[in-house]
Protein backbone atom coordinates (compact mmCIF):
# COMPACT_ATOMS: atom_id res chain seq x y z
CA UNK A 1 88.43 102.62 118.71
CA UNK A 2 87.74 105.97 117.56
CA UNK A 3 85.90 106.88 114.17
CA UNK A 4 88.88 108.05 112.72
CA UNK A 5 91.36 105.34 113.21
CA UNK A 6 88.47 102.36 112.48
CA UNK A 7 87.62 104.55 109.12
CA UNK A 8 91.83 104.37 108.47
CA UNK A 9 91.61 100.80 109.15
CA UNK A 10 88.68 99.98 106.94
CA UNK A 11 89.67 102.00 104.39
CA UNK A 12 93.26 99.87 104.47
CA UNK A 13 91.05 96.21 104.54
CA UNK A 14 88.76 97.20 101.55
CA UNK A 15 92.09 98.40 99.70
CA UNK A 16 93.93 95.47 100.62
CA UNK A 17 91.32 93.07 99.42
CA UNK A 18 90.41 95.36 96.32
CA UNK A 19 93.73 94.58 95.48
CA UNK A 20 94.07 90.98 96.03
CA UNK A 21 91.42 90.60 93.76
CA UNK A 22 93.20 92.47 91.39
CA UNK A 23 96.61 90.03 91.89
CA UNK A 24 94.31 86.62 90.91
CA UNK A 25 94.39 87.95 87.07
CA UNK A 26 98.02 89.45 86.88
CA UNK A 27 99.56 85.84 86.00
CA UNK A 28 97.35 84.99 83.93
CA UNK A 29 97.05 88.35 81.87
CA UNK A 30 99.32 90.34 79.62
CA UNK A 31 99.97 94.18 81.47
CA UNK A 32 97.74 96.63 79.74
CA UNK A 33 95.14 96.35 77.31
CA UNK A 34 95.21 97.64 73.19
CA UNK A 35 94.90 101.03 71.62
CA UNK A 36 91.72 100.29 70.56
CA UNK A 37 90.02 99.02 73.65
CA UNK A 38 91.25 101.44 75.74
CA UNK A 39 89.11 104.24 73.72
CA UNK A 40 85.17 104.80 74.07
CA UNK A 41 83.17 103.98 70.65
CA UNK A 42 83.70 107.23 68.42
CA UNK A 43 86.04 108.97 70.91
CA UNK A 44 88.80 109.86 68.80
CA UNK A 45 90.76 112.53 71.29
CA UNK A 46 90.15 115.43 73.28
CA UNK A 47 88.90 118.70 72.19
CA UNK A 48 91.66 121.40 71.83
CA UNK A 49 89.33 124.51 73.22
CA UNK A 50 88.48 122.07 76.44
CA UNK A 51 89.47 121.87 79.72
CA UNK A 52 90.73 118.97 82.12
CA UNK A 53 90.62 118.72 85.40
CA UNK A 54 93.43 116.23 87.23
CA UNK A 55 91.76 114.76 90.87
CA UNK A 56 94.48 114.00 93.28
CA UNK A 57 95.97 110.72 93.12
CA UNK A 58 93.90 108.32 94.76
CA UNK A 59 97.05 105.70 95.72
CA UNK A 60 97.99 103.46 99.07
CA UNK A 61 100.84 101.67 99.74
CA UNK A 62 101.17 98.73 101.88
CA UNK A 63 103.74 96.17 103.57
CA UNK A 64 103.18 92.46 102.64
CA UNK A 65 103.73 90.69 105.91
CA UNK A 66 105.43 86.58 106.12
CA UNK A 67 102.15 85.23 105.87
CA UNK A 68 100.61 87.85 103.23
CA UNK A 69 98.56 90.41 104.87
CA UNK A 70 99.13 93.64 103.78
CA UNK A 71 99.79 96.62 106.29
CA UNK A 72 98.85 100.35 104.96
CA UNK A 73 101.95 102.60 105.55
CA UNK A 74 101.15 106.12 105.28
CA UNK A 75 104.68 107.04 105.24
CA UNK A 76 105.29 105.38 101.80
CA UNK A 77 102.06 106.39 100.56
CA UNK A 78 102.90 110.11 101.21
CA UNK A 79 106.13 109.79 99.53
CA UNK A 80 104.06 108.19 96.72
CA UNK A 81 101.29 110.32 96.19
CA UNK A 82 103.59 113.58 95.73
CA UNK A 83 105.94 111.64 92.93
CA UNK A 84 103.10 110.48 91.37
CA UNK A 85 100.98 113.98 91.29
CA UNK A 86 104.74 115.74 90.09
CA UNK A 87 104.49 112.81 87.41
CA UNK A 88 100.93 112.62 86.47
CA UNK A 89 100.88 116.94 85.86
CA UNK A 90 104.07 116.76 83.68
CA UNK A 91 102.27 114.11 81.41
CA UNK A 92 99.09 115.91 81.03
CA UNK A 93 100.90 118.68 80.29
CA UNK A 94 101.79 117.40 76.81
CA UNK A 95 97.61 116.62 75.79
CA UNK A 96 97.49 119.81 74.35
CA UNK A 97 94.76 121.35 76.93
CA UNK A 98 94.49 123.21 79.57
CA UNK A 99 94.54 121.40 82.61
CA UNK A 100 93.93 122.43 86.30
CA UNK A 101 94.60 120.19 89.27
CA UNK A 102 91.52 120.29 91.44
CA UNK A 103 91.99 122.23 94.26
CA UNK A 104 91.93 120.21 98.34
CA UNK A 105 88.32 121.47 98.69
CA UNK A 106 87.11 120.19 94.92
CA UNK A 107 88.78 116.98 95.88
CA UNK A 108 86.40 117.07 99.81
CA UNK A 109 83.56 117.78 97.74
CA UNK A 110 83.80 115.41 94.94
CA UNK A 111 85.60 112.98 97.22
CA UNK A 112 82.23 110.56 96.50
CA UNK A 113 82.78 110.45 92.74
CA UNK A 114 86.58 109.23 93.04
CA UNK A 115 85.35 106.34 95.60
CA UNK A 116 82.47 105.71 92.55
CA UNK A 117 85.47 105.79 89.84
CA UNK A 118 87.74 103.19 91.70
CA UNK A 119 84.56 101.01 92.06
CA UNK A 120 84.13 101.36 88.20
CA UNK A 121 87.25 101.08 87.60
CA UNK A 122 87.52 97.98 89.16
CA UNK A 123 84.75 96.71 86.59
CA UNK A 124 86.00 97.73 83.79
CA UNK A 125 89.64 95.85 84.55
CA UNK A 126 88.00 92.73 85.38
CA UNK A 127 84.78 93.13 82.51
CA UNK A 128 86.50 94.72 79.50
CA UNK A 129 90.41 94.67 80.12
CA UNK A 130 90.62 91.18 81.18
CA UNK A 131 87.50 90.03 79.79
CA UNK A 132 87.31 86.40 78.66
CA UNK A 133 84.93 84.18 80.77
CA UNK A 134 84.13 87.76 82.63
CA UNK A 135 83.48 89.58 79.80
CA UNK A 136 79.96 91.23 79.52
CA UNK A 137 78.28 90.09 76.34
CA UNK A 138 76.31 93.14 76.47
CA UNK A 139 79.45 95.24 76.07
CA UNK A 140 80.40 93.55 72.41
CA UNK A 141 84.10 93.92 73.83
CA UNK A 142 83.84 97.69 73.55
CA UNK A 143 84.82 100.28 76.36
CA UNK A 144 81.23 101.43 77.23
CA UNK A 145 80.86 102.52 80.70
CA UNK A 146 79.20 105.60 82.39
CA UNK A 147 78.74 107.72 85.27
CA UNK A 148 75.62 108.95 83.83
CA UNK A 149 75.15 112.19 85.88
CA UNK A 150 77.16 111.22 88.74
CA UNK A 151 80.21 113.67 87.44
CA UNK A 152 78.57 116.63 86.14
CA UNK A 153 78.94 118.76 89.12
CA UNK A 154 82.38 118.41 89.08
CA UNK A 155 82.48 119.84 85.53
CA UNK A 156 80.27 123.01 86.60
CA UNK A 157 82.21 123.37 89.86
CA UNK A 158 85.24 123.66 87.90
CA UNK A 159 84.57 125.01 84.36
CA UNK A 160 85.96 121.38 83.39
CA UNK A 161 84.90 119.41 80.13
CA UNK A 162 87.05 116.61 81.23
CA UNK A 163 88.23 114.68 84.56
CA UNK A 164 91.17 112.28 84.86
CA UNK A 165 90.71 109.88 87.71
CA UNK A 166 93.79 107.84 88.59
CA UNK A 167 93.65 104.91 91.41
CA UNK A 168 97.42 102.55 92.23
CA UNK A 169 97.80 100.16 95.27
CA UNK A 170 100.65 99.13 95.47
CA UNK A 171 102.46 96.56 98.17
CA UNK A 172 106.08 95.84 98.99
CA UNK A 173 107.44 92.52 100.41
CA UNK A 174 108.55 92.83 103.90
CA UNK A 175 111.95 91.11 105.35
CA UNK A 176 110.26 88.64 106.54
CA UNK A 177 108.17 87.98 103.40
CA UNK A 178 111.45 87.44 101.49
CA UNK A 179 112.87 84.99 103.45
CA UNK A 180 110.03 82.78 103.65
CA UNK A 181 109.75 83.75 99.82
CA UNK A 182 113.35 81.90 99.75
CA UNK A 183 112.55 78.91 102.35
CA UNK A 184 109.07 77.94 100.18
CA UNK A 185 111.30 78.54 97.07
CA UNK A 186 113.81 75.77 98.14
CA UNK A 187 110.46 73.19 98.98
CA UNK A 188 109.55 73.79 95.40
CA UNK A 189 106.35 76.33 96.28
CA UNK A 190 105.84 79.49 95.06
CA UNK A 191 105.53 82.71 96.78
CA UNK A 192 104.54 86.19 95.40
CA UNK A 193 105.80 89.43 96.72
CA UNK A 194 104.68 93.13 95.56
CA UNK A 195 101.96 93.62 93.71
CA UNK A 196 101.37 97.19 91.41
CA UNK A 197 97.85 97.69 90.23
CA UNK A 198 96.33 100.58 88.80
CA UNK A 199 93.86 102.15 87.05
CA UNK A 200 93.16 105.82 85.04
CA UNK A 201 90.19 106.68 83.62
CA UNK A 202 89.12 110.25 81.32
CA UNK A 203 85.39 110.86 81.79
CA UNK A 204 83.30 113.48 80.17
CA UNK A 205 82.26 115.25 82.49
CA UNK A 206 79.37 116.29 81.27
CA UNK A 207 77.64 113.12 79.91
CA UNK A 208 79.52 111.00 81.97
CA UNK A 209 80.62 108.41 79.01
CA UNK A 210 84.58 106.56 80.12
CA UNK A 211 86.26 108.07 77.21
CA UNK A 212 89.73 106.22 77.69
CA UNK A 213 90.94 103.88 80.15
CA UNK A 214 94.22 101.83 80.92
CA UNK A 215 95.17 99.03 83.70
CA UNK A 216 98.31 98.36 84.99
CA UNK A 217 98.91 95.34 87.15
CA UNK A 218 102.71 93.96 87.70
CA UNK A 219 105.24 92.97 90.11
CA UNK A 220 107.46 95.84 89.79
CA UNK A 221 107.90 99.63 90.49
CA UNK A 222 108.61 101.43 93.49
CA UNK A 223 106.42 104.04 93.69
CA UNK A 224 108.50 105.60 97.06
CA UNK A 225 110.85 106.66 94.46
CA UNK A 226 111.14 109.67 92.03
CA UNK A 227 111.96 107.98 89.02
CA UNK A 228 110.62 105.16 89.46
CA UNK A 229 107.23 106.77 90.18
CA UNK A 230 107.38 108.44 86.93
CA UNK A 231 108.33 105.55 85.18
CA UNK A 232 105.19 103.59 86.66
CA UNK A 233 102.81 106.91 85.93
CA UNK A 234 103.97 106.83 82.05
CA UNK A 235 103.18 102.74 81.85
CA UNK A 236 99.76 103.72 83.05
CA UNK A 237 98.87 106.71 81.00
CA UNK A 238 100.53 105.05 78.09
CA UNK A 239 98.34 105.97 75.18
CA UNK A 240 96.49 108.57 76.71
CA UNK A 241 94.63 110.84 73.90
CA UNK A 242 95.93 114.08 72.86
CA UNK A 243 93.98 116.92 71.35
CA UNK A 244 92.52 117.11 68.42
């Protein structure tokens, strides 16, 4: 196999099992988290004379097969990630500061720091949105996560106080995964189908602080459609600051 297909196919297995282990807590836990928790300690919104810079949507969709597995599909996820970007840059428009999508060579550069925010992210679902038995005493229940240093060169590269990191999987029941949906349905045993996680995070740039963050995780949503895209993209940046 050649390096570029087995990093394609890795890349699909560590999505596909990042968001398995996203589906465990969906039953079990109500969609999104408060107003309150989804702000950093003092953070009260973003300053009006600032600039934030949008990194491209970092979203993969996949086929759930009969028995489960999911299968990337590059097809849907290119539909996806240009309704979600059209989305995601009318909503920021309305913050009240200048924004700037980051350009295809920002997003090569800085390509480490969006791998580093969905591994984050992924904490701060499981440790602070979800929390319970897997919350972090440490954390007092407060949103208080950092990159430390990690982001600042994004925020010189682009003149940027602000970045706004946004990371979906999403998965679609196949054919076959709905009929034996039905047939387990009729022994009395449940079978789930689609699964919509996601996550969006605004980090100063400079200090590296999580300023605000929101998780969506549900069973609906088709993000291979306009509307619906935008619909999903609103759910997730429900709540997302304004200036001040």
């Amino acid at each position: 196999m050649h390096a570029k297909p087995l990093l394609q196919w890795f890349r699909g297995v560590v999505s596909g099992l990042m968001l398995c282990l996203a589906v465990t807590h969906i039953a079990a836990h109500a969609q999104g988290v408060t107003d309150t928790k989804n702000l950093a300690p003092g953070f009260e919104g973003l300053k009006r004379d600032s600039t934030l810079v949008v990194l491209p949507v970092d979203v993969e969709l996949f086929s759930m097969s009969a028995g489960g597995a999911l299968e990337p599909r590059a097809d849907w996820t290119d539909a996806a990630t240009k309704n979600m970007t059209v989305a995601l840059q009318g909503l920021v428009k309305k913050s009240g500061v200048a924004f700037l999508p980051a350009s295809e060579a920002v997003a090569d550069e800085f390509a480490e720091q969006a791998h580093l925010h969905a591994a984050v992210a992924q904490s701060i679902s499981l440790h602070h949105a979800i929390g319970g038995g897997w919350a972090l005493p440490t954390k007092e229940g407060k949103l208080d996560w950092s990159f430390d240093d990690a982001m600042r060169g994004l925020g010189q590269k682009t003149g940027a106080r602000y970045g706004l990191f946004v990371w979906v999987r999403d998965s679609y029941a196949s054919a076959e995964r709905k009929a034996a949906m039905v047939l387990m349905a009729i022994a009395g045993i449940g079978l789930t189908g689609g699964v919509q996680v996601g996550y969006a995070s605004l980090v100063d740039l400079e200090s590296g602080r999580v300023l605000w963050f929101n998780r969506l995780a549900r069973g609906a949503g088709d993000l291979r459609e306009a509307d619906s895209a935008t619909e999903t993209v609103g759910a997730l940046m429900s709540g997302f600051p304004v200036a001040k």
